[in-house]
Protein backbone atom coordinates (compact mmCIF):
# COMPACT_ATOMS: atom_id res chain seq x y z
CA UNK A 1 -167.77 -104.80 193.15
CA UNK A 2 -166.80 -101.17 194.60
CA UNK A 3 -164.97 -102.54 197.64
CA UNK A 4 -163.43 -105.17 195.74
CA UNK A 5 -161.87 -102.34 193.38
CA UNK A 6 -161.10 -100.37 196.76
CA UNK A 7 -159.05 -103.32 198.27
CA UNK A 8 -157.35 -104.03 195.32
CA UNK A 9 -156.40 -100.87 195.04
CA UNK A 10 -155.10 -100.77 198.73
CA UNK A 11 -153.24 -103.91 198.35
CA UNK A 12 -151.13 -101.74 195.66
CA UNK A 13 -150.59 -99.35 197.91
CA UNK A 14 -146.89 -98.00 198.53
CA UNK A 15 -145.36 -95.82 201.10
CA UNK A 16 -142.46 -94.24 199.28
CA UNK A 17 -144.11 -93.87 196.12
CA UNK A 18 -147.01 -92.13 197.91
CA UNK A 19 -144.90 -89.32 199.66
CA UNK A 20 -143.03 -88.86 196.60
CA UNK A 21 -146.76 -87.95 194.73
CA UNK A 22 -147.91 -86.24 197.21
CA UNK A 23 -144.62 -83.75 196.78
CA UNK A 24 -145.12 -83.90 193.29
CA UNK A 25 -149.32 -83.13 192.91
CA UNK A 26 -148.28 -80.21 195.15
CA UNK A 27 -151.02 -81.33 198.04
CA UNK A 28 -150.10 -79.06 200.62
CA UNK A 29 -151.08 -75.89 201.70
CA UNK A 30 -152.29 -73.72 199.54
CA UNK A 31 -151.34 -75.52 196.42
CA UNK A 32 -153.22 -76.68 193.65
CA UNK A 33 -153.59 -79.74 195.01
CA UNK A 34 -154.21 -79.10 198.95
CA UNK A 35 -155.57 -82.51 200.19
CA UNK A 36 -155.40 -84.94 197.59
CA UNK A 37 -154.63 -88.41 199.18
CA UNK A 38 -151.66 -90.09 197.41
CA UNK A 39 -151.72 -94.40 197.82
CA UNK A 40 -148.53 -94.36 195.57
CA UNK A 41 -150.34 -96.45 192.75
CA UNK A 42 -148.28 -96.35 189.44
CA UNK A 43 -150.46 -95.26 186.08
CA UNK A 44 -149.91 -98.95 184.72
CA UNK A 45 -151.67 -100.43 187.82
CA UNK A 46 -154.43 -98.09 187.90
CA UNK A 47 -154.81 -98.92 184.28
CA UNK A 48 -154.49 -103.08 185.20
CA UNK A 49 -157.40 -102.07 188.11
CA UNK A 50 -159.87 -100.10 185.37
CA UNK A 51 -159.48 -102.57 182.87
CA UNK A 52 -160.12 -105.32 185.11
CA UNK A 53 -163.71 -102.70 186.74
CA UNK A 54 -164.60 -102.65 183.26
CA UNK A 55 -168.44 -103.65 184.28
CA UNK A 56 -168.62 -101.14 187.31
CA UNK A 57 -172.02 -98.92 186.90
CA UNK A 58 -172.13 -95.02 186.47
CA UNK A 59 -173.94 -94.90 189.61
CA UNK A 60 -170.93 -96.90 191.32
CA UNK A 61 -168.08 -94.86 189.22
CA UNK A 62 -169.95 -91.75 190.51
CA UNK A 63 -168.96 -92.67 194.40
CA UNK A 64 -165.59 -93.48 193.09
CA UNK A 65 -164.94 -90.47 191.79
CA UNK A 66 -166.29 -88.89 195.13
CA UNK A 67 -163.39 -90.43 197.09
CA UNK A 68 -160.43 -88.21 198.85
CA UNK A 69 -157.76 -91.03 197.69
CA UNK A 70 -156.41 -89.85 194.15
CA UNK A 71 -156.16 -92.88 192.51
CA UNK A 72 -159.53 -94.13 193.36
CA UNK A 73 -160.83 -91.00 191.25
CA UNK A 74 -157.72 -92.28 188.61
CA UNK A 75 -159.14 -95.33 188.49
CA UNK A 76 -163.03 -94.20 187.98
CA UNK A 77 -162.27 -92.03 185.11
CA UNK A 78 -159.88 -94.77 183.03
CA UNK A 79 -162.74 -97.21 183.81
CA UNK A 80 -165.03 -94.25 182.23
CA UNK A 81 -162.66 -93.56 178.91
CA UNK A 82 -162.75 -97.55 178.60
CA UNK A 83 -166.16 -97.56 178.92
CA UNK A 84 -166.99 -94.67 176.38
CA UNK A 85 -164.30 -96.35 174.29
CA UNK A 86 -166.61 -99.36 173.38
CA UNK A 87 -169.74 -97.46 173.79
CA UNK A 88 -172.42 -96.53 170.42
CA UNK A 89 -173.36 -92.48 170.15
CA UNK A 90 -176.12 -92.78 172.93
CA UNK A 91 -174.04 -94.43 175.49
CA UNK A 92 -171.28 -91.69 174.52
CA UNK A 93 -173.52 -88.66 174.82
CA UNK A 94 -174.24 -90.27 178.72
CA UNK A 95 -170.97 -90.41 179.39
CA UNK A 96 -170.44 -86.89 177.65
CA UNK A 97 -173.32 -85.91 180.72
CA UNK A 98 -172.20 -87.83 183.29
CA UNK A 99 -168.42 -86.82 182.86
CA UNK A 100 -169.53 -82.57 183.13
CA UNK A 101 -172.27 -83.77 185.84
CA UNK A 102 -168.98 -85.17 187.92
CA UNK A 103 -166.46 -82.46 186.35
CA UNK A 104 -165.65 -80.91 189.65
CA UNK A 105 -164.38 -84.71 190.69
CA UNK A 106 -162.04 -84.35 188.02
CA UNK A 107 -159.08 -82.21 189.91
CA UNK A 108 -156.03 -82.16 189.04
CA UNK A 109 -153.84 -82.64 186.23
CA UNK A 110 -153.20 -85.82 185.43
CA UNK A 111 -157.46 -86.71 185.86
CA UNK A 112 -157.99 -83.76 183.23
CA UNK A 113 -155.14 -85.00 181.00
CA UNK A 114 -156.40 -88.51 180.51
CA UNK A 115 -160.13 -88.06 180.38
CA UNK A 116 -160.47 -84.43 178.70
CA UNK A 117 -159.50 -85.14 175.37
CA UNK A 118 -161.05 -88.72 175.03
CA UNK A 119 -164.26 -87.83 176.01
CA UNK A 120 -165.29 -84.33 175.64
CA UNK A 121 -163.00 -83.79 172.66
CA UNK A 122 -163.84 -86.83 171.18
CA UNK A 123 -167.46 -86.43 171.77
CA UNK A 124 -167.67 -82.84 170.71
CA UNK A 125 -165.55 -83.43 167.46
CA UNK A 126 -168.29 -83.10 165.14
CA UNK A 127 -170.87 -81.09 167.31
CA UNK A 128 -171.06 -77.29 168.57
CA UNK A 129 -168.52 -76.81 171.14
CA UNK A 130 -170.23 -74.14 173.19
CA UNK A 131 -169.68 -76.12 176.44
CA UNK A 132 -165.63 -75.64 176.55
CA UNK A 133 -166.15 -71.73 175.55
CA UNK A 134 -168.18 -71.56 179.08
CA UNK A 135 -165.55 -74.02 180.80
CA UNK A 136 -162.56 -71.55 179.35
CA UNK A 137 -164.19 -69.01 181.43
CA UNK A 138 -164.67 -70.64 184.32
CA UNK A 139 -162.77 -69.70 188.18
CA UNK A 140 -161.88 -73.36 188.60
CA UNK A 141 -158.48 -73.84 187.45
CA UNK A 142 -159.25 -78.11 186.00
CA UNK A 143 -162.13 -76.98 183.57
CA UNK A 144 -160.08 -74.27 181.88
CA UNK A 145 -157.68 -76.90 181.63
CA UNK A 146 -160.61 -79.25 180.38
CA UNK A 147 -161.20 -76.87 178.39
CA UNK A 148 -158.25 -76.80 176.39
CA UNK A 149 -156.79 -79.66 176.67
CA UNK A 150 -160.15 -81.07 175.22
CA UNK A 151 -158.88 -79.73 171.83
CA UNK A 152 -156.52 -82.41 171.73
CA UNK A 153 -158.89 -84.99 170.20
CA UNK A 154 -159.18 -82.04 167.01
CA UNK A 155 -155.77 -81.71 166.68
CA UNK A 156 -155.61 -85.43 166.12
CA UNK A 157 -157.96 -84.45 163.05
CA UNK A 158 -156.03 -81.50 162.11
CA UNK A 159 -159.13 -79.25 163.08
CA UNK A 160 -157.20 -76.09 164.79
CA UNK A 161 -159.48 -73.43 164.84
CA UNK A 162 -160.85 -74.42 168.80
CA UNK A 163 -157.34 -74.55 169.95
CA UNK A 164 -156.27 -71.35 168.44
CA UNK A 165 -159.14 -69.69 169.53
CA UNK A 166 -158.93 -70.81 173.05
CA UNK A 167 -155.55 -70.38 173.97
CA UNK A 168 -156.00 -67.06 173.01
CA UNK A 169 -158.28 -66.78 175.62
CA UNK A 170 -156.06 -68.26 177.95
CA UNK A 171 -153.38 -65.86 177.43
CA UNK A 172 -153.44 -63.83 180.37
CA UNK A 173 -154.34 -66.50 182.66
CA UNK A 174 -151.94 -66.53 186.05
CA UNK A 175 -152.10 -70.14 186.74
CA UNK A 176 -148.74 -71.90 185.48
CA UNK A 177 -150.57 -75.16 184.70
CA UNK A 178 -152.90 -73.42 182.32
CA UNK A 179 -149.56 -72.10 180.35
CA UNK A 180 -148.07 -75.54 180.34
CA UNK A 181 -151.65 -76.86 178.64
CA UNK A 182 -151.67 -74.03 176.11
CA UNK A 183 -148.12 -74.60 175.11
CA UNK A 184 -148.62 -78.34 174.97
CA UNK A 185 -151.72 -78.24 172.84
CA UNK A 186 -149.31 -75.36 170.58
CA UNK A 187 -146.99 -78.09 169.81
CA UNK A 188 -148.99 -80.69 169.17
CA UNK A 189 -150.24 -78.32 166.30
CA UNK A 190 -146.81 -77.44 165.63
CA UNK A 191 -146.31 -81.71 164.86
CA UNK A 192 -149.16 -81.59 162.33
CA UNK A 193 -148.25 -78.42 160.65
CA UNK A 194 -145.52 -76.18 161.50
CA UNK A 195 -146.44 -73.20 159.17
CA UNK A 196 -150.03 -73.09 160.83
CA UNK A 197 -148.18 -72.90 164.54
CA UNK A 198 -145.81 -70.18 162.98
CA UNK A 199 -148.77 -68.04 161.80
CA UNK A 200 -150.31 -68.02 165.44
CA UNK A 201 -147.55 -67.50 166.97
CA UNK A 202 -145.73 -64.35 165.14
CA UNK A 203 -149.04 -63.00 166.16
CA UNK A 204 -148.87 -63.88 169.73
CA UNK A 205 -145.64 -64.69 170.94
CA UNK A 206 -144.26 -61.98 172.70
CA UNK A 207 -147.49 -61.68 174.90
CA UNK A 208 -147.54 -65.54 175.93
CA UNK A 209 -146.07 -66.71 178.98
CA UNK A 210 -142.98 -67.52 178.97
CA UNK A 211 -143.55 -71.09 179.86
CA UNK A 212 -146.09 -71.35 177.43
CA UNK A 213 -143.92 -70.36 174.72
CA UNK A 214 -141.10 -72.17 175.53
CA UNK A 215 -143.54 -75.61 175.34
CA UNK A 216 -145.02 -74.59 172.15
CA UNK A 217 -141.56 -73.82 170.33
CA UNK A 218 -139.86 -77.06 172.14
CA UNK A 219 -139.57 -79.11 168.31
CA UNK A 220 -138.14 -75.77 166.79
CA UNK A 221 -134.37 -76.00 165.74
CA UNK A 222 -132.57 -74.40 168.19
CA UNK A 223 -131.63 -70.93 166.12
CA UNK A 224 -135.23 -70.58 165.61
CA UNK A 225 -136.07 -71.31 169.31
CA UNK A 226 -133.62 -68.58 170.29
CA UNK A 227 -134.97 -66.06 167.89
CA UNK A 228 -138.42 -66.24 169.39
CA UNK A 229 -137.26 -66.22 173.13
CA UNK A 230 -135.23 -63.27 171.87
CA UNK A 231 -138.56 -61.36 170.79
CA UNK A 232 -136.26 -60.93 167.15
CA UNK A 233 -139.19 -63.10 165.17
């Protein structure tokens, strides 16, 4: 069933697409994502490819997520969010362990964005969430993006106590990708309750990053949005 997924996955494959991802993952060099293997795979077909994988075992989803081509990995962790999607609290809590067993497979943005909050933060909405207070301090730039990004699932609750909490101790982190996830986590408080957001930020604003401010002010009206750039809040 593996190789079947593989070949249907190369049969997708597209040239153009592929160099234009492999620009836009920043796979060179020295960048974040130095390596990465682009086949040029849109999200909807990697979604049409899980969906259709649905059956494939951990132990096979765990070599799939070992592969150099990105959206082999993609496709391993939607079949994994389907999968824990349909599951009952024990299969969840395996996937829970078999997602942080693999969590150095899961490396780069768009992997973190689609599996952190629909598995950790789903699984850890009603349970102690020590695990993404070790990730936040971790040197690997994906789990302290796990880490908050996770919170997304509480926000969906209105529970904002995690995401406050860890973005402040993401604050003075260099990487820009970790400002963009604190600022995007920001709003998305900001859409549930606006006051909340305002309370965290007068506290905090003129120390964030500038990108992470700008991301978590983005719904403001646009006098209020200059006041805060301006430091005049």
């Amino acid at each position: 069933m593996l190789e079947d997924l593989k070949k249907d996955i190369a049969k997708l494959s597209d040239k153009n697409r592929a160099e234009i991802s492999q620009r836009f993952f920043k796979t060179g060099k020295g960048e974040y994502g130095e390596g990465d293997i682009f086949l040029g795979l849109t999200s909807q077909q990697v979604k049409d490819v899980a969906k259709k994988y649905f059956n494939l075992s951990l132990p096979k989803i765990k070599d799939l997520l070992k592969s150099k081509i990105h959206e082999e990995r993609m496709c391993a962790l939607r079949i994994l969010v389907n999968k824990y999607n349909k599951a009952d609290e024990r299969e969840k809590e395996n996937i829970f362990n078999f997602y942080l067993e693999n969590i150095k497979r899961v490396n780069n943005w768009d992997l973190v964005d689609l599996s952190a909050p629909n598995i950790v933060g789903d699984f850890l909405l009603d349970k102690d969430k020590k695990i993404l207070y070790q990730l936040v301090h971790s040197k690997n730039l994906w789990e302290r993006r796990i880490a908050i990004v996770a919170t997304y699932s509480f926000i969906r609750k209105e529970k904002f106590e995690d995401t406050f909490t860890i973005s402040e101790l993401l604050l003075e982190d260099k990487q820009d990708l970790i400002h963009k996830a604190v600022g995007w986590m920001l709003r998305e408080v900001g859409k549930k309750d606006e006051a909340i957001l305002e309370d965290f930020l007068k506290s905090h604003y003129k120390e964030m990053p500038r990108t992470t401010l700008r991301y978590a002010i983005e719904r403001f009206d646009e006098v209020k949005r200059k006041r805060y750039l301006k430091g005049e809040i």
